[in-house]
Protein backbone atom coordinates (compact mmCIF):
# COMPACT_ATOMS: atom_id res chain seq x y z
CA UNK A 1 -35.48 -15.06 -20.37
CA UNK A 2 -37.74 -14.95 -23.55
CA UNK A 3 -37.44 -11.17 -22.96
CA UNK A 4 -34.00 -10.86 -23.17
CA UNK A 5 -34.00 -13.44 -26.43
CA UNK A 6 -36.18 -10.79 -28.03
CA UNK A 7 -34.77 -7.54 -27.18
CA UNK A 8 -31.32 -9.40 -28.29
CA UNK A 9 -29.59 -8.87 -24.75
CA UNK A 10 -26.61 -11.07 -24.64
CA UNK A 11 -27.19 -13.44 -21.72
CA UNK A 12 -24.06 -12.40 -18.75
CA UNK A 13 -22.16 -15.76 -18.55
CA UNK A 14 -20.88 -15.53 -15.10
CA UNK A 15 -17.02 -15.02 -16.15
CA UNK A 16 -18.05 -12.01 -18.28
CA UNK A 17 -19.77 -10.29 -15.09
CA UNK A 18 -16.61 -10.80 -13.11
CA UNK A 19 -14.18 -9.68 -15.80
CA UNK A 20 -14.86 -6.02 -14.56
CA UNK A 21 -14.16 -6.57 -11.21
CA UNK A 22 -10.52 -8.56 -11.97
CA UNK A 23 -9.99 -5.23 -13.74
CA UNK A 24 -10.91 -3.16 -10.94
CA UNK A 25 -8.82 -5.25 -8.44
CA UNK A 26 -5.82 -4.54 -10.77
CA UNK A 27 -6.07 -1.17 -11.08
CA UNK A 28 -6.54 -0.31 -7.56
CA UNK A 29 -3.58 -2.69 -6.29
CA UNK A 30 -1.48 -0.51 -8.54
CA UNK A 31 -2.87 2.69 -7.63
CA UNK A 32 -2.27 1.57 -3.61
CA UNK A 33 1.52 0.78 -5.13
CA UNK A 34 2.28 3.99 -6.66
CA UNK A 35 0.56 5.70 -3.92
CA UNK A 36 2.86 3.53 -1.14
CA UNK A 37 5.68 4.94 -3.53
CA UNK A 38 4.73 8.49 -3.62
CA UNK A 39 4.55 8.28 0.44
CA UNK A 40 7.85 6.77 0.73
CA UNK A 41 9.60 9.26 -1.59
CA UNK A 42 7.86 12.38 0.28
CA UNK A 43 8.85 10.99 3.37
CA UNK A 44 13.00 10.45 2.15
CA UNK A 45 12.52 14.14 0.74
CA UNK A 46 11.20 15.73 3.90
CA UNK A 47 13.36 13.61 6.18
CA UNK A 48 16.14 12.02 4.43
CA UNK A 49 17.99 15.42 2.75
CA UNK A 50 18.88 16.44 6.04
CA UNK A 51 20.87 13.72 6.68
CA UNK A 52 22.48 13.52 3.36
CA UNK A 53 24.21 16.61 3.28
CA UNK A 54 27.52 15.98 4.30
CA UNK A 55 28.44 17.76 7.78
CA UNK A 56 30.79 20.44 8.14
């Protein structure tokens, strides 16, 4: 602990060594979102434009 005092290394309060992690959390569950998006809208293009075309 001394060591840290004299090098002048902040001491990590627990919420600070967490913060990083909250932010990682939030960026992946809106990755995973636009991702679920992306699969949805690939799946309406491949599958969905046949059936919107009106039928002769």
């Amino acid at each position: 602990m001394s060591h840290n005092l004299i090098l002048g290394v902040p001491k990590a309060t627990p919420q600070d060594s967490l913060q990083p992690l909250q932010n990682m959390e939030i960026y992946f569950e809106c990755l995973l979102a636009i991702l679920s998006e992306l699969d949805a809208l690939s799946h309406n293009l491949t599958l969905g434009v046949q059936e919107a075309t009106p039928s002769k």
